[in-house]
C-alpha atoms as a PDB file:
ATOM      1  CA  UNK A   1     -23.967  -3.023  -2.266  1.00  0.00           C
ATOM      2  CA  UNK A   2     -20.493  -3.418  -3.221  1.00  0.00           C
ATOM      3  CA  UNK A   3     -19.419   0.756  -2.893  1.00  0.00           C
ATOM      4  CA  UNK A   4     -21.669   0.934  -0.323  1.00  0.00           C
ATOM      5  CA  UNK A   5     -19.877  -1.385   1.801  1.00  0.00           C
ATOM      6  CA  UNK A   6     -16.810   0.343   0.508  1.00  0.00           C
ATOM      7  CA  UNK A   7     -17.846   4.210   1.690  1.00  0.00           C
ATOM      8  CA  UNK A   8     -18.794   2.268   5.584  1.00  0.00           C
ATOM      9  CA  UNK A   9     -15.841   0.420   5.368  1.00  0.00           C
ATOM     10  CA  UNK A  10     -13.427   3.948   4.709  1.00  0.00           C
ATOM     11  CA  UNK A  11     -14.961   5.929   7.591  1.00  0.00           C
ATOM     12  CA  UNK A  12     -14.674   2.574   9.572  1.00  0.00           C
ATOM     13  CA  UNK A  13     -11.176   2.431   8.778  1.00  0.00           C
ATOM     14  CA  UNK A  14     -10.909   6.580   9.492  1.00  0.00           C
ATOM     15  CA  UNK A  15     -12.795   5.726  13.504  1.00  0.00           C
ATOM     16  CA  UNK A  16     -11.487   2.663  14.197  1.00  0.00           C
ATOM     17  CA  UNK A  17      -7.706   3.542  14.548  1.00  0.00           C
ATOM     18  CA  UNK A  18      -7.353   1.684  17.982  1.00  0.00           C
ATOM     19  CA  UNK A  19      -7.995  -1.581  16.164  1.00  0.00           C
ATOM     20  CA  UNK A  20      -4.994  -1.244  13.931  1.00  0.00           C
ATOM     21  CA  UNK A  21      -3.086  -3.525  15.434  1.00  0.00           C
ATOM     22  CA  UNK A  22      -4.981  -6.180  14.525  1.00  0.00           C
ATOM     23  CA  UNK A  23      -4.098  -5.260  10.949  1.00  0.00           C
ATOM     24  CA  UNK A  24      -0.753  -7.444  11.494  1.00  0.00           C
ATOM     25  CA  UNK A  25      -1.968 -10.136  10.912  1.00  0.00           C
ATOM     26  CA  UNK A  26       1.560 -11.939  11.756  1.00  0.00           C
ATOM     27  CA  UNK A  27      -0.676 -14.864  13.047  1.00  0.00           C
ATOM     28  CA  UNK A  28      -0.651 -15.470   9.104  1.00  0.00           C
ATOM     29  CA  UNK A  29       3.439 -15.355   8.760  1.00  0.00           C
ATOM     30  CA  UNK A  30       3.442 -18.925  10.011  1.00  0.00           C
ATOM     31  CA  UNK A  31       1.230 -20.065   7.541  1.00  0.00           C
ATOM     32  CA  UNK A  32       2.965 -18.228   5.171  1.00  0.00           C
ATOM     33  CA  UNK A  33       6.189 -20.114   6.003  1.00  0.00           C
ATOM     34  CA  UNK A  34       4.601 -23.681   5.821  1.00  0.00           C
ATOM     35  CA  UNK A  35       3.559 -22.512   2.447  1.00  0.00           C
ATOM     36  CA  UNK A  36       7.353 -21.343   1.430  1.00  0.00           C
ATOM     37  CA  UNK A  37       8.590 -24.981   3.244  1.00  0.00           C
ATOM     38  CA  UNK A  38       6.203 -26.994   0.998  1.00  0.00           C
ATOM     39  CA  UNK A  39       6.895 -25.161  -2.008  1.00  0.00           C
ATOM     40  CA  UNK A  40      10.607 -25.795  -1.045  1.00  0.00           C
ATOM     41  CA  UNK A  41       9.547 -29.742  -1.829  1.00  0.00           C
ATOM     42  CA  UNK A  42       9.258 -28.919  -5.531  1.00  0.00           C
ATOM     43  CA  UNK A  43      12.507 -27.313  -6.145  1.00  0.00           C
ATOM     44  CA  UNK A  44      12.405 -28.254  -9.947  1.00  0.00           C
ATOM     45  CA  UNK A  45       9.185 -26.306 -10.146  1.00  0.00           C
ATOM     46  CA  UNK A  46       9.478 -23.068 -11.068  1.00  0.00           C
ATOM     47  CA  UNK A  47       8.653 -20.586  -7.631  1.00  0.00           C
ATOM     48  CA  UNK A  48       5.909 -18.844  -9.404  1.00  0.00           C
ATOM     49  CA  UNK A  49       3.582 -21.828  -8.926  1.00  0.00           C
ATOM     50  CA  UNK A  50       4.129 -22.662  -5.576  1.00  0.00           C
ATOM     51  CA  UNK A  51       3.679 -19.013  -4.838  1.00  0.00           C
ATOM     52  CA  UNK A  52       0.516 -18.528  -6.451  1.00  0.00           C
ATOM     53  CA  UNK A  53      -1.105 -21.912  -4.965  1.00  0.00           C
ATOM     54  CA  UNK A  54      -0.305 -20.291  -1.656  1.00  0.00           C
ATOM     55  CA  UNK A  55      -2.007 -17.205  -2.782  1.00  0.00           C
ATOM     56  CA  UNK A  56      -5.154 -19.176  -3.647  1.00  0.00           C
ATOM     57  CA  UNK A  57      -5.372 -21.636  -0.523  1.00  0.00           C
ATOM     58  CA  UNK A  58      -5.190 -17.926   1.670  1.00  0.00           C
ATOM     59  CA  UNK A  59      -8.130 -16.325  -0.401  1.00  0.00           C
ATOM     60  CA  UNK A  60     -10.404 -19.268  -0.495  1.00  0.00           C
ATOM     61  CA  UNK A  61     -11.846 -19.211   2.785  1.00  0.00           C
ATOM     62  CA  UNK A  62     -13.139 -15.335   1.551  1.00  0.00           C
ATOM     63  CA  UNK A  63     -14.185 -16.763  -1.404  1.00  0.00           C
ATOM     64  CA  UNK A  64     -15.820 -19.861  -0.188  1.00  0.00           C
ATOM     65  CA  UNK A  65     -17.432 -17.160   2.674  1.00  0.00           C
ATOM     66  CA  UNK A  66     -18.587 -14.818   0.205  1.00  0.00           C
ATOM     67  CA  UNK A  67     -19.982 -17.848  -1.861  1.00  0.00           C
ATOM     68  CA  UNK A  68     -22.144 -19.107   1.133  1.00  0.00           C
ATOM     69  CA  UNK A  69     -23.588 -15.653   1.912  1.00  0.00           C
ATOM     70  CA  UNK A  70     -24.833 -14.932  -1.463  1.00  0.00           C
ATOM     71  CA  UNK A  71     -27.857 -12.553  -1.212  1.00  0.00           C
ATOM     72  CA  UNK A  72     -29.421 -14.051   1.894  1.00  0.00           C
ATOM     73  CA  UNK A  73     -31.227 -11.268   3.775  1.00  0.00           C
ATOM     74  CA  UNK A  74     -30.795  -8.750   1.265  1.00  0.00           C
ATOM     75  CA  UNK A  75     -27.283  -8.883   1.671  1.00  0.00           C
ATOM     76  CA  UNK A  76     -26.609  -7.828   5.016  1.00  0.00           C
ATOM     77  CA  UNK A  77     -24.203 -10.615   5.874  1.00  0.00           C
ATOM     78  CA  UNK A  78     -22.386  -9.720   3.036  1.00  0.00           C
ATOM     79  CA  UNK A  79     -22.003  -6.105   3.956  1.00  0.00           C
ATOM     80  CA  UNK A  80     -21.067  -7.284   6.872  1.00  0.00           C
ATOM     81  CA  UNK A  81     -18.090  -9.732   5.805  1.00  0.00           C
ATOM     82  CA  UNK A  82     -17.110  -6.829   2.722  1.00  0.00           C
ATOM     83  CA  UNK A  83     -16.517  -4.250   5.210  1.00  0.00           C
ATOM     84  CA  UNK A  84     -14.552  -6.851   8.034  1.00  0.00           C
ATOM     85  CA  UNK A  85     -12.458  -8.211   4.731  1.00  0.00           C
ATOM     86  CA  UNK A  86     -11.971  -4.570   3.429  1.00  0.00           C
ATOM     87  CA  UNK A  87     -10.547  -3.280   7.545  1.00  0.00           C
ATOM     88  CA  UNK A  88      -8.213  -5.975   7.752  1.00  0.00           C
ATOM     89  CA  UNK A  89      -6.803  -5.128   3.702  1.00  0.00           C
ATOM     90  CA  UNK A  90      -6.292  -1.885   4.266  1.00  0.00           C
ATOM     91  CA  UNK A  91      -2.963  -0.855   5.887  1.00  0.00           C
ATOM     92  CA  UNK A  92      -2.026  -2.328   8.278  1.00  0.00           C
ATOM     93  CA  UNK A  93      -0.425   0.954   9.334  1.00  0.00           C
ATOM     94  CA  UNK A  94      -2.045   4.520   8.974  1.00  0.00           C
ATOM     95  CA  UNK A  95       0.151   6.719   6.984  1.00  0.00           C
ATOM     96  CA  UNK A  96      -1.170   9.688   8.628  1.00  0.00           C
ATOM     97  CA  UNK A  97      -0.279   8.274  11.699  1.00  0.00           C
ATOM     98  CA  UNK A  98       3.288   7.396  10.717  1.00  0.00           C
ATOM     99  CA  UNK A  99       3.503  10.955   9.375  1.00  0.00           C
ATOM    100  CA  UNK A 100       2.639  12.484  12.215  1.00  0.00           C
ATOM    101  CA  UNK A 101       5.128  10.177  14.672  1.00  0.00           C
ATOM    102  CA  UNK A 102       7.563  10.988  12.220  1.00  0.00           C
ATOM    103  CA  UNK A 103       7.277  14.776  12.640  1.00  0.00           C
ATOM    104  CA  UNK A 104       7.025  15.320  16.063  1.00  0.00           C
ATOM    105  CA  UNK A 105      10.401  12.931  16.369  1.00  0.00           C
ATOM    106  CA  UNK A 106      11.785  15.578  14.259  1.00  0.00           C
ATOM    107  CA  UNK A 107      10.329  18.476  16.256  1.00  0.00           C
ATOM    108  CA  UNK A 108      11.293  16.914  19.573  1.00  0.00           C
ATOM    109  CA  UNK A 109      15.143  16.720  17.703  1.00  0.00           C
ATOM    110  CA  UNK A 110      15.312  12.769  18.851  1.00  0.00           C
ATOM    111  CA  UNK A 111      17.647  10.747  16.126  1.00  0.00           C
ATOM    112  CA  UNK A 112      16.516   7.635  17.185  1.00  0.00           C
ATOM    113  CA  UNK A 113      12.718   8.016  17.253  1.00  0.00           C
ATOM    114  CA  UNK A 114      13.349  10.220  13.799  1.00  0.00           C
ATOM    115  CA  UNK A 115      15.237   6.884  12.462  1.00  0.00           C
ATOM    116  CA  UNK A 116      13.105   4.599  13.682  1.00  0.00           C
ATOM    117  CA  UNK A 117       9.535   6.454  12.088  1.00  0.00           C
ATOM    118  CA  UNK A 118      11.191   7.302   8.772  1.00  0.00           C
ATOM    119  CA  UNK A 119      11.976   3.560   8.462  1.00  0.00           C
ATOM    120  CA  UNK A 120       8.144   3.356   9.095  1.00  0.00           C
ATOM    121  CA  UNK A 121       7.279   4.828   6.336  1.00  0.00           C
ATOM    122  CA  UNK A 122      10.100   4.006   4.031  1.00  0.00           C
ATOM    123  CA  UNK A 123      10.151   0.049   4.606  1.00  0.00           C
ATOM    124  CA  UNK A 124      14.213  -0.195   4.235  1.00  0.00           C
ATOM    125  CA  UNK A 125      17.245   1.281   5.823  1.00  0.00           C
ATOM    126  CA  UNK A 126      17.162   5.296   6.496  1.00  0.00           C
ATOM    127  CA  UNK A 127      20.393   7.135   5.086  1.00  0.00           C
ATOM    128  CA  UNK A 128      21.823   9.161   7.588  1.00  0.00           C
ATOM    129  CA  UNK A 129      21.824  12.042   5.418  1.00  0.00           C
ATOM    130  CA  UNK A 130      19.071  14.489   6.469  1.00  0.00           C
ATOM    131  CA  UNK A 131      18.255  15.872   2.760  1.00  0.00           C
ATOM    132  CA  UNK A 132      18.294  12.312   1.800  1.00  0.00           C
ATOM    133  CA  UNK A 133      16.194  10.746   4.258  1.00  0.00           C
ATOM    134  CA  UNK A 134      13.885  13.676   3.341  1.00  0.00           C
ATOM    135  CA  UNK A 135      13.576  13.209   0.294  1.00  0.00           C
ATOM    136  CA  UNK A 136      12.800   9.519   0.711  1.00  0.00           C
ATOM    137  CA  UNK A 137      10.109   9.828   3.370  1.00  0.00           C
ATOM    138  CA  UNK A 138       8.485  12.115   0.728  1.00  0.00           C
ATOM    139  CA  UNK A 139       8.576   9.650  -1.807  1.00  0.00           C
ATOM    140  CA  UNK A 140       7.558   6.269   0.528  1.00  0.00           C
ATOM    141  CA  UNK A 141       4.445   8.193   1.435  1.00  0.00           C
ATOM    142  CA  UNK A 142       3.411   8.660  -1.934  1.00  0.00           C
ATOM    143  CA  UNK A 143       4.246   4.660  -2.816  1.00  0.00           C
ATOM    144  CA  UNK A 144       2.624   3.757   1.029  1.00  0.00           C
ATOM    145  CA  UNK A 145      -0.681   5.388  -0.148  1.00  0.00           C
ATOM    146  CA  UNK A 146      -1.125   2.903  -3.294  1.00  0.00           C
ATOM    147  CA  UNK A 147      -0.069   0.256  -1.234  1.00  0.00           C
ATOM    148  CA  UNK A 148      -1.754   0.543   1.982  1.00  0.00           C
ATOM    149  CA  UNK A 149      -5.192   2.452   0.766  1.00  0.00           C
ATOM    150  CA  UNK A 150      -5.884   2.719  -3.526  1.00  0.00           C
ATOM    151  CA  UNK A 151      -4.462  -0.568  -4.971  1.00  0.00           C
ATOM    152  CA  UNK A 152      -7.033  -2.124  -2.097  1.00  0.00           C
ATOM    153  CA  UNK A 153     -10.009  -0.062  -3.002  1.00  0.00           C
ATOM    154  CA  UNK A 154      -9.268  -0.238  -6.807  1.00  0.00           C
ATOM    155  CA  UNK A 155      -9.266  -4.424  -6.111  1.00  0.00           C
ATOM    156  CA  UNK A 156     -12.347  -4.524  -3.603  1.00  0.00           C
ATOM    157  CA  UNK A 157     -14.425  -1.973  -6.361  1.00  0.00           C
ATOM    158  CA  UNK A 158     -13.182  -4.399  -9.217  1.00  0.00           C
ATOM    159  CA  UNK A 159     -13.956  -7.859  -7.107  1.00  0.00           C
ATOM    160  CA  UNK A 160     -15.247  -7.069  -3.983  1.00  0.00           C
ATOM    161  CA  UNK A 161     -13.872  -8.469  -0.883  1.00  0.00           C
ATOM    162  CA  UNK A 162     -11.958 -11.484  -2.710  1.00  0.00           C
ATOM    163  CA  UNK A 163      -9.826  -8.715  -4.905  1.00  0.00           C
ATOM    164  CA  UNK A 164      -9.235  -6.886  -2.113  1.00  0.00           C
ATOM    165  CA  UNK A 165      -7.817  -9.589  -0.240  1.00  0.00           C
ATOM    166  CA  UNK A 166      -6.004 -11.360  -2.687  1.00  0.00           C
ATOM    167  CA  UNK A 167      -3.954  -7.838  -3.139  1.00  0.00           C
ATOM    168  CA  UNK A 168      -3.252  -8.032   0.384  1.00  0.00           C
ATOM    169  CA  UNK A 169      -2.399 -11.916   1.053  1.00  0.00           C
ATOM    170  CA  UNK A 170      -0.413 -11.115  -2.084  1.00  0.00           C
ATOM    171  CA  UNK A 171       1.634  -8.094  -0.141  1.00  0.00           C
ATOM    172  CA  UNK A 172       2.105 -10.234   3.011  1.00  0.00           C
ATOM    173  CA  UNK A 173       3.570 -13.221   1.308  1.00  0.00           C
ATOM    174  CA  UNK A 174       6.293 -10.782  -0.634  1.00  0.00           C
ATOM    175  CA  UNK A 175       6.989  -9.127   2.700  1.00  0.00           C
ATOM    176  CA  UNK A 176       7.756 -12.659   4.546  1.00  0.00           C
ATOM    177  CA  UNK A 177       9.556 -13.452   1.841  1.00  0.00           C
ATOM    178  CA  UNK A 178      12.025 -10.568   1.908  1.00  0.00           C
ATOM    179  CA  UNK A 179      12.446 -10.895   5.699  1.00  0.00           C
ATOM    180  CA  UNK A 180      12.935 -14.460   5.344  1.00  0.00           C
ATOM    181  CA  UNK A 181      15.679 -14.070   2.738  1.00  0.00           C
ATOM    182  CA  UNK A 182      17.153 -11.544   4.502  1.00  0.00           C
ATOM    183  CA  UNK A 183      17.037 -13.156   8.065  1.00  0.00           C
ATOM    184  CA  UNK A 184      18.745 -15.778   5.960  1.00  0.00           C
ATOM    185  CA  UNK A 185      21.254 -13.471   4.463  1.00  0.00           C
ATOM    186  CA  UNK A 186      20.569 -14.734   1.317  1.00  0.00           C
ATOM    187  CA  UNK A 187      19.724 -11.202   0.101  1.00  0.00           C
ATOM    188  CA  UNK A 188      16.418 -10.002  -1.589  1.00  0.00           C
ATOM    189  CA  UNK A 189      16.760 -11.555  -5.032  1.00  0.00           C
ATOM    190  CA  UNK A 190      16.105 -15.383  -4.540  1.00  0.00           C
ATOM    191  CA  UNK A 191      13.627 -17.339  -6.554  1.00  0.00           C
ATOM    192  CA  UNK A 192      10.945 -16.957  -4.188  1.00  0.00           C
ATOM    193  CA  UNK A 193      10.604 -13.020  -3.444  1.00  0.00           C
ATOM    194  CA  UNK A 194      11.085 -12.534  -7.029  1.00  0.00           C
ATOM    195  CA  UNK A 195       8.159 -14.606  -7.884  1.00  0.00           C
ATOM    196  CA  UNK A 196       6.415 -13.072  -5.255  1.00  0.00           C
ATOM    197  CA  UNK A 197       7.351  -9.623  -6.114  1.00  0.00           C
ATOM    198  CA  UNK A 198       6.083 -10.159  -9.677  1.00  0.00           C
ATOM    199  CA  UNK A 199       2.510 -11.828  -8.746  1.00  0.00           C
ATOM    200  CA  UNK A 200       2.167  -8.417  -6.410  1.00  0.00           C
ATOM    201  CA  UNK A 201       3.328  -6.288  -9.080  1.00  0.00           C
ATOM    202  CA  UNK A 202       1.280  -7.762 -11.561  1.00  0.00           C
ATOM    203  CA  UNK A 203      -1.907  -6.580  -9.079  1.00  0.00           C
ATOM    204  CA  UNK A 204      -0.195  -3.131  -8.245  1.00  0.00           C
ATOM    205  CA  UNK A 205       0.462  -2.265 -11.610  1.00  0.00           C
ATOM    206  CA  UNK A 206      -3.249  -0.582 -12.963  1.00  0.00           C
ATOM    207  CA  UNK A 207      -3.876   0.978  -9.392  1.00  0.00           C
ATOM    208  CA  UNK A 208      -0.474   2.064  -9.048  1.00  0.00           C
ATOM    209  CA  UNK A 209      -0.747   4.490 -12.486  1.00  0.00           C
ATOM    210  CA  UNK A 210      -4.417   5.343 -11.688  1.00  0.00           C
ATOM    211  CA  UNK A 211      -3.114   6.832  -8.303  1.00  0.00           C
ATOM    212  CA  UNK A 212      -0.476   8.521  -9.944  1.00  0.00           C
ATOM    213  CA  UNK A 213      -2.741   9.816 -12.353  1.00  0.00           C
ATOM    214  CA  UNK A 214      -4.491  10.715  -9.259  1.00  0.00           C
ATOM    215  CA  UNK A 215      -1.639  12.795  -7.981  1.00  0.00           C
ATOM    216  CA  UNK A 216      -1.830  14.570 -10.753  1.00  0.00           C
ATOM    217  CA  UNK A 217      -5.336  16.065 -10.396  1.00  0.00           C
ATOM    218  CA  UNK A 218      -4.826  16.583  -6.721  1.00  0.00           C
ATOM    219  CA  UNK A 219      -1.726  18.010  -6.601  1.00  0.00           C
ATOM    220  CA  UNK A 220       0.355  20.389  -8.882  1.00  0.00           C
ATOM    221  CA  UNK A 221      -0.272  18.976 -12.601  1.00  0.00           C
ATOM    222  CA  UNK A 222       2.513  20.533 -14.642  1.00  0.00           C
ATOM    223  CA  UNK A 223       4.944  19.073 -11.967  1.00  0.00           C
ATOM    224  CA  UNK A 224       3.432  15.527 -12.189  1.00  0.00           C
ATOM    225  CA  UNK A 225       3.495  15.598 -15.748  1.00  0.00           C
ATOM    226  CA  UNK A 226       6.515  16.477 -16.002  1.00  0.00           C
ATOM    227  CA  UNK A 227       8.270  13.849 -13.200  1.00  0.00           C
ATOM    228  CA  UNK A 228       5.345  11.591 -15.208  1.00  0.00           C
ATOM    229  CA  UNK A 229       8.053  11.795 -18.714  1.00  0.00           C
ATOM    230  CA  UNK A 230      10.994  12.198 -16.861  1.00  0.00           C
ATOM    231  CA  UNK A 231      13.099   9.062 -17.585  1.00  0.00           C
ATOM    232  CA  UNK A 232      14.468   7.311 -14.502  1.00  0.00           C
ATOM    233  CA  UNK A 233      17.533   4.992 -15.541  1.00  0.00           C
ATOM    234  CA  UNK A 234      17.493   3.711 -12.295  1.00  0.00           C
ATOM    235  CA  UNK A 235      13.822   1.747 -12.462  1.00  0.00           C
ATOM    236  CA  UNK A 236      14.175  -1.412 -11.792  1.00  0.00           C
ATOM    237  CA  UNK A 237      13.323  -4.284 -13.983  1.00  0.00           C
ATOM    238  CA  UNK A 238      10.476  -5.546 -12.233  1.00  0.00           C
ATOM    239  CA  UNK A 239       7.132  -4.207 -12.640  1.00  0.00           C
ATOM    240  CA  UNK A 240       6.304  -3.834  -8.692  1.00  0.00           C
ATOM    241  CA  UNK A 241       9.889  -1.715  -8.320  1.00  0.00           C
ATOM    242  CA  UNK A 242       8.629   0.256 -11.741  1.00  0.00           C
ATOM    243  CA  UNK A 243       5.249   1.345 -10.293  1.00  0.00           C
ATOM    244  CA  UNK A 244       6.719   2.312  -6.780  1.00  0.00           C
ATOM    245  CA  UNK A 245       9.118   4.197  -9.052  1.00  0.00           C
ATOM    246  CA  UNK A 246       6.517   5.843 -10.980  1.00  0.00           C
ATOM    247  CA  UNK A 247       4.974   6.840  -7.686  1.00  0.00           C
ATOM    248  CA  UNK A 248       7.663   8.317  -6.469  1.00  0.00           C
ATOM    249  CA  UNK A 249       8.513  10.763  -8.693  1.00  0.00           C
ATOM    250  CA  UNK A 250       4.820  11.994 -10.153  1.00  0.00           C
ATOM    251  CA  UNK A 251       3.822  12.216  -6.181  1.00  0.00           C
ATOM    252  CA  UNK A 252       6.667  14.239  -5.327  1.00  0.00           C
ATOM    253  CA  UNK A 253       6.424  16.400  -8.735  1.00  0.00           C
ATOM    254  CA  UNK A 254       2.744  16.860  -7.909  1.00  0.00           C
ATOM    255  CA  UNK A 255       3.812  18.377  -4.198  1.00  0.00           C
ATOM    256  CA  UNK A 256       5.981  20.955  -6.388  1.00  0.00           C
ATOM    257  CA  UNK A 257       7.782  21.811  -2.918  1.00  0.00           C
ATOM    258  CA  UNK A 258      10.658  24.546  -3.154  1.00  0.00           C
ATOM    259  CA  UNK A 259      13.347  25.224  -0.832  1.00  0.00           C
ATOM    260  CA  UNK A 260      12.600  28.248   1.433  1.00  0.00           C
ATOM    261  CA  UNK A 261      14.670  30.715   2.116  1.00  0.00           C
ATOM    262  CA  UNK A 262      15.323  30.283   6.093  1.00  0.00           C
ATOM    263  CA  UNK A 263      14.009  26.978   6.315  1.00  0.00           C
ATOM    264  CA  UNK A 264      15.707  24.525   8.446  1.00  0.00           C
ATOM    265  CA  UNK A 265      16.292  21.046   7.358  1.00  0.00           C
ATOM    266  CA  UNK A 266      13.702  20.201   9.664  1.00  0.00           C
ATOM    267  CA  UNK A 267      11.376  22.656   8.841  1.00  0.00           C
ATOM    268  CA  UNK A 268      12.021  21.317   5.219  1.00  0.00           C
ATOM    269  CA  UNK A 269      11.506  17.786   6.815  1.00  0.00           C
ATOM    270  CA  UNK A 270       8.640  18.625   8.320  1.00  0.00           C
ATOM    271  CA  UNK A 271       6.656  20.578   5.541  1.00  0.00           C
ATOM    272  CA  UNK A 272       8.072  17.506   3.373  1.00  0.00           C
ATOM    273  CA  UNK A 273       5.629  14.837   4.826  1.00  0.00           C
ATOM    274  CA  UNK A 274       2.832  16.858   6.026  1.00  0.00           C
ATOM    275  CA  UNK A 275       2.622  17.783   1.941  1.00  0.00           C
ATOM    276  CA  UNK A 276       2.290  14.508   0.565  1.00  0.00           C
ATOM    277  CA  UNK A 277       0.494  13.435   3.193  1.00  0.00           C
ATOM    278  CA  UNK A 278      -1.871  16.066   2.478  1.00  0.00           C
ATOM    279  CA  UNK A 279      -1.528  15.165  -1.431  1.00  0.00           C
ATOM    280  CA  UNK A 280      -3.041  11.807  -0.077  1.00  0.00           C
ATOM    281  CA  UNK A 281      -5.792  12.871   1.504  1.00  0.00           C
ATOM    282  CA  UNK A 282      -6.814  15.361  -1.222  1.00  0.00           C
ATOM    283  CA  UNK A 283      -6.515  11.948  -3.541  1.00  0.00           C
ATOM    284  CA  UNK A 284      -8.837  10.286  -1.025  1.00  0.00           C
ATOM    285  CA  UNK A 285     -11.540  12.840  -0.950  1.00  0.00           C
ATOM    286  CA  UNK A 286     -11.399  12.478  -5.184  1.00  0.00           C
ATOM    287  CA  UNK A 287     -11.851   8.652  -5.033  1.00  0.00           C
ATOM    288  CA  UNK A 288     -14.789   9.144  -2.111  1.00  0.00           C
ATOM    289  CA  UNK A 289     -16.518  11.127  -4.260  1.00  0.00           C
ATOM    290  CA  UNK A 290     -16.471   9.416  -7.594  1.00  0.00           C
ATOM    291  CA  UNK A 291     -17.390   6.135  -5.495  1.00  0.00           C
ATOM    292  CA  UNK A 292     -19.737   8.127  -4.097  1.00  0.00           C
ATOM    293  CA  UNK A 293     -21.404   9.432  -6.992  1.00  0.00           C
ATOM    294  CA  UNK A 294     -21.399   5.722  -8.291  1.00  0.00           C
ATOM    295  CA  UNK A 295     -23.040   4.597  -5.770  1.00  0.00           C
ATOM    296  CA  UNK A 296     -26.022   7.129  -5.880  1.00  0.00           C
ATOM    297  CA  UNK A 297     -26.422   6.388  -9.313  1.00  0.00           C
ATOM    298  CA  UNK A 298     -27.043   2.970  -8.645  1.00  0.00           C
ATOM    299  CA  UNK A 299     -23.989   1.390 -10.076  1.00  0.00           C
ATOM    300  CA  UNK A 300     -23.125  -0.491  -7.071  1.00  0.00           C
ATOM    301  CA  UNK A 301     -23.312  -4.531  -7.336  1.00  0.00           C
END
């Protein structure tokens, strides 16, 4: 029942693109931040805890839901709540989507629009330097897929609904924390995203190596290998900025993209994130069919 929900729940997800908005979900930031101003009552408490109590009192209601269904009617109301739960972890953007707004800025030549959908996709400030903005799109769409699609499928095939929720509630609460310490120009390193960035990390961490392992198969494998062993002295020490790391360079070695003679910097730009947003979807055709076959074999629960 469980991968069955899960294959409804992906084409829902592929049909259903004028619901994305709903995806937000910043009705939750304000619970988020009277969950950071409580924790802020036990300062001598180290921010992990707080963090993670927050974590748990957003998943319960899923859990208490999934708990009261149990296998009434065959499990139809449970099909029902895995494939709602698995829409609104997914995303909350489409990275094809953000692809494709970010090439047609490009092939309309319009800086601002280009700025604004590369900082879609990367998450952070765009350089101005074309090669180097290219290169980083590139690489965000390759982290953006674990992020946004595999780490939630990996959870929601692992623990159904609750998994795949928990990775999400555990994505929001590092992303209000960041924007809250940096609304606060306290910077990104206070005790609060850190602890948040580690819980997520922690969750991202077996997904985010099975998807590059992924990029591997789907892409060019000598190139992924390779960017795979490559050592990369400037990793940081966390685990979450270590698996967006990894993904970055086995994504991009698995696109094996050369420079053209002729080509344009937008050309380049262009051919850039259509590629590894191709590399995705080839990845996402894999992972369909092994659930797929799992689920025809009966392995579903």
């Amino acid at each position: 029942m469980k991968l069955l929900a899960l294959l409804i729940g992906l084409v829902v997800e592929r049909l259903a693109t004028q619901l994305f908005h709903l995806r937000t979900l910043r009705w939750l930031d304000r619970a988020i931040d009277f969950g950071f101003r409580q924790g802020d009552r036990f300062a001598n408490w180290p921010s992990f805890i707080p963090v993670t109590v927050l974590v748990i009192v957003l998943v319960l209601p899923v859990v208490l839901a999934r708990i009261g269904l149990g296998d009434t009617l065959y499990g139809f109301p449970y099909l029902i709540l895995a494939i709602l739960v698995l829409f609104f972890s997914l995303g909350p953007k489409d990275i094809g989507e953000d692809v494709d707004e970010y090439c047609r800025a490009i092939e309309e030549d319009d800086p601002v629009r280009i700025q604004e959908t590369a900082r879609a996709l990367i998450e952070s400030d765009v350089p101005e330097d074309a090669a180097e903005r290219i290169r980083m799109v590139e690489e965000s769409v390759c982290i953006q897929a674990n992020n946004r699609l595999f780490a939630v499928v990996f959870w929601f095939v692992l623990l159904g609904p609750v998994g795949a929720w928990t990775y999400r509630v555990t994505d929001l609460i590092r992303r209000r924390a960041v924007f809250n310490a940096l609304r606060a120009d306290l910077g990104d390193e206070t005790p609060v995203t850190a602890a948040s960035e580690m819980l997520h990390g922690w969750l991202a961490w077996i997904p985010a190596r099975l998807t590059a392992i992924g990029y591997a198969m789907a892409g060019s494998f000598d190139g992924a290998l390779s960017a795979w062993r490559k050592a990369d002295d400037s990793v940081p020490s966390t685990s979450h900025g270590q698996s967006e790391r990894l993904l970055a360079r086995v994504g991009t070695g698995a696109l094996g993209l050369r420079d053209e003679e002729g080509e344009s910097l937008a050309e380049r730009g262009i051919r850039g994130a259509t590629s590894a947003n191709g590399l995705v979807y080839r990845l996402l055709f894999i992972w369909a069919a092994v659930i797929g076959a799992m689920t025809l074999y009966g392995w579903s629960v």
